[in-house]
Protein backbone atom coordinates (compact mmCIF):
# COMPACT_ATOMS: atom_id res chain seq x y z
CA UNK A 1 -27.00 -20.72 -26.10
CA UNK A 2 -23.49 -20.62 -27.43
CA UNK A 3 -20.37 -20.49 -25.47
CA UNK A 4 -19.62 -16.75 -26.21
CA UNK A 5 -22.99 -16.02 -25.13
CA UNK A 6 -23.18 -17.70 -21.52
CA UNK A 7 -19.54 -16.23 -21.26
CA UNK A 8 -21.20 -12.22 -21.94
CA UNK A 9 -24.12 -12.96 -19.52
CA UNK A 10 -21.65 -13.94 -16.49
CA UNK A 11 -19.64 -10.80 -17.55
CA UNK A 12 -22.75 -8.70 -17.33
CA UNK A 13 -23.86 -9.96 -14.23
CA UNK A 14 -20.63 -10.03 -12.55
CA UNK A 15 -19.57 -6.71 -13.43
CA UNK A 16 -23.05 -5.57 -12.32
CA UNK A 17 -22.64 -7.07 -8.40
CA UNK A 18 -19.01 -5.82 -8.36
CA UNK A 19 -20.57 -1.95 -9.27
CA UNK A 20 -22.95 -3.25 -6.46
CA UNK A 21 -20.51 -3.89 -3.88
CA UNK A 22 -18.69 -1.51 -4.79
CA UNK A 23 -21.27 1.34 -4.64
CA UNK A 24 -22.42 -0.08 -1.24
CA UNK A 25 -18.84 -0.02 0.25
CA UNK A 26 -18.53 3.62 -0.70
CA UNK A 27 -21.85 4.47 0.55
CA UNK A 28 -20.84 2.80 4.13
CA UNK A 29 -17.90 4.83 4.46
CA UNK A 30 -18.63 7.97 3.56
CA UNK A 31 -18.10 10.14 6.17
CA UNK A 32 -20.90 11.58 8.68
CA UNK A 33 -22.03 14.45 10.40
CA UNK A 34 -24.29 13.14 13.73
CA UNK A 35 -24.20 16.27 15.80
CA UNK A 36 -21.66 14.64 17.79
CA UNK A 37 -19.22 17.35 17.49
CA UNK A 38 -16.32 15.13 15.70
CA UNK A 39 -16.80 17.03 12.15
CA UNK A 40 -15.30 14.88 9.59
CA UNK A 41 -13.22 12.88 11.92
CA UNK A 42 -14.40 9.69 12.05
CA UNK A 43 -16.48 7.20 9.85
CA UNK A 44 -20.23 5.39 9.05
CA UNK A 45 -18.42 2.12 9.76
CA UNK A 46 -20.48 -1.54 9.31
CA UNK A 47 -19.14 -2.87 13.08
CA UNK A 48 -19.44 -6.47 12.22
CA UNK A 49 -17.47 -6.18 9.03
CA UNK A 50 -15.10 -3.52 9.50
CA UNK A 51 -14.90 -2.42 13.29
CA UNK A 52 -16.16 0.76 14.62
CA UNK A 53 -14.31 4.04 14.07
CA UNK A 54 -13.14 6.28 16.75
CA UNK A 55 -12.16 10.19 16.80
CA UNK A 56 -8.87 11.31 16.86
CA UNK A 57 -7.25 12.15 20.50
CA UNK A 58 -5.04 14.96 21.46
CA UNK A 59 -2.79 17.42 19.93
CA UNK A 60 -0.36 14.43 17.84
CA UNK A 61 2.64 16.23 19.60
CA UNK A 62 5.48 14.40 20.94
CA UNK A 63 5.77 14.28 24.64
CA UNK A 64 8.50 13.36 26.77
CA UNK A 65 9.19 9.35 27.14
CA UNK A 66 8.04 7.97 30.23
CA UNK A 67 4.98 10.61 30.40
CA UNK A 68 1.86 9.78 31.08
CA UNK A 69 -0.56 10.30 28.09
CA UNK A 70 -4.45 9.51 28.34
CA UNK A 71 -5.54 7.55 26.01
CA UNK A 72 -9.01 6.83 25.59
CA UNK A 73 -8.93 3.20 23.75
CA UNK A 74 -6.68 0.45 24.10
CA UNK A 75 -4.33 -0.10 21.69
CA UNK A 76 -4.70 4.14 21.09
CA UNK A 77 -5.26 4.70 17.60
CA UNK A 78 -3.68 8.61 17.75
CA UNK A 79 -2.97 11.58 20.27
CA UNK A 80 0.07 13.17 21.90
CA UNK A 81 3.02 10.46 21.79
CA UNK A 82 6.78 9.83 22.45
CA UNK A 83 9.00 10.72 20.02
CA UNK A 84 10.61 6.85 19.43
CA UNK A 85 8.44 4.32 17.57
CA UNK A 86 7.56 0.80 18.96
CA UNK A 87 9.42 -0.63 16.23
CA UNK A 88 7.62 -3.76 14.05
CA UNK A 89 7.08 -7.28 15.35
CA UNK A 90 5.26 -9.27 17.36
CA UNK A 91 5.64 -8.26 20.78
CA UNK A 92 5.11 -10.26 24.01
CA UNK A 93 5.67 -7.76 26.03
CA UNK A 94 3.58 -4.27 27.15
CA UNK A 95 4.33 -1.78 24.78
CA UNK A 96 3.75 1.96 26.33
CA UNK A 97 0.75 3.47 24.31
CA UNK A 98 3.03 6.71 23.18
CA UNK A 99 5.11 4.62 21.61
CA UNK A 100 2.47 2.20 19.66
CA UNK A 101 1.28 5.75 18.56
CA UNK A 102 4.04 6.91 16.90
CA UNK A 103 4.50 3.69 15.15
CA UNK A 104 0.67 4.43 13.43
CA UNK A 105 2.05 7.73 12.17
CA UNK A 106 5.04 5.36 10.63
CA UNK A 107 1.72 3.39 8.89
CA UNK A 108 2.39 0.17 11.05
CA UNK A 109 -0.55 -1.86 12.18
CA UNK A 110 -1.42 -2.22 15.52
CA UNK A 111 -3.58 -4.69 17.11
């Protein structure tokens, strides 16, 4: 088999498992309706590769600083929050929840 030849079969077949993956991936996080009353809001998530998905919390308002907000996971992933950001860093200190909010609706990462 010449070069050109063993060169189109890898193409084939790696083109193939990427339209795999792909396909798979897209399939995995399409969203879900379960009956669970969170209608859109959260995701068919694979927990061992990607972590499990969680529905949104509160009204996304800003509150006050220094008020207490419930927040149902820690680090809170949305909700009602203070109006100042946590900033962006690493952090050896407690950062107040309202605040780590605000700084997901400024697309930082928080973990």
């Amino acid at each position: 088999m010449s070069v050109l030849k063993k060169l189109s079969v890898w193409a084939i077949v790696a083109t193939a498992t990427a339209l795999l993956v792909l396909s798979w991936a897209s399939a995995a996080l399409a969203e879900v309706d379960d009956g669970d009353g969170f209608d859109g809001d959260e995701l068919l998530t694979l927990p061992l590769l990607l972590g499990v998905g969680v529905p949104a919390e509160g009204n996304r308002q800003h509150v006050d600083q220094g008020t207490t907000v419930p927040y149902r996971n820690r680090p809170p992933s949305s909700g009602d929050h203070y109006p100042t950001p946590a900033g962006y860093g690493v952090f050896t200190r407690d950062i107040p929840g309202g605040n780590l909010v605000h700084s997901l609706e400024h697309r930082a990462v928080v973990v």
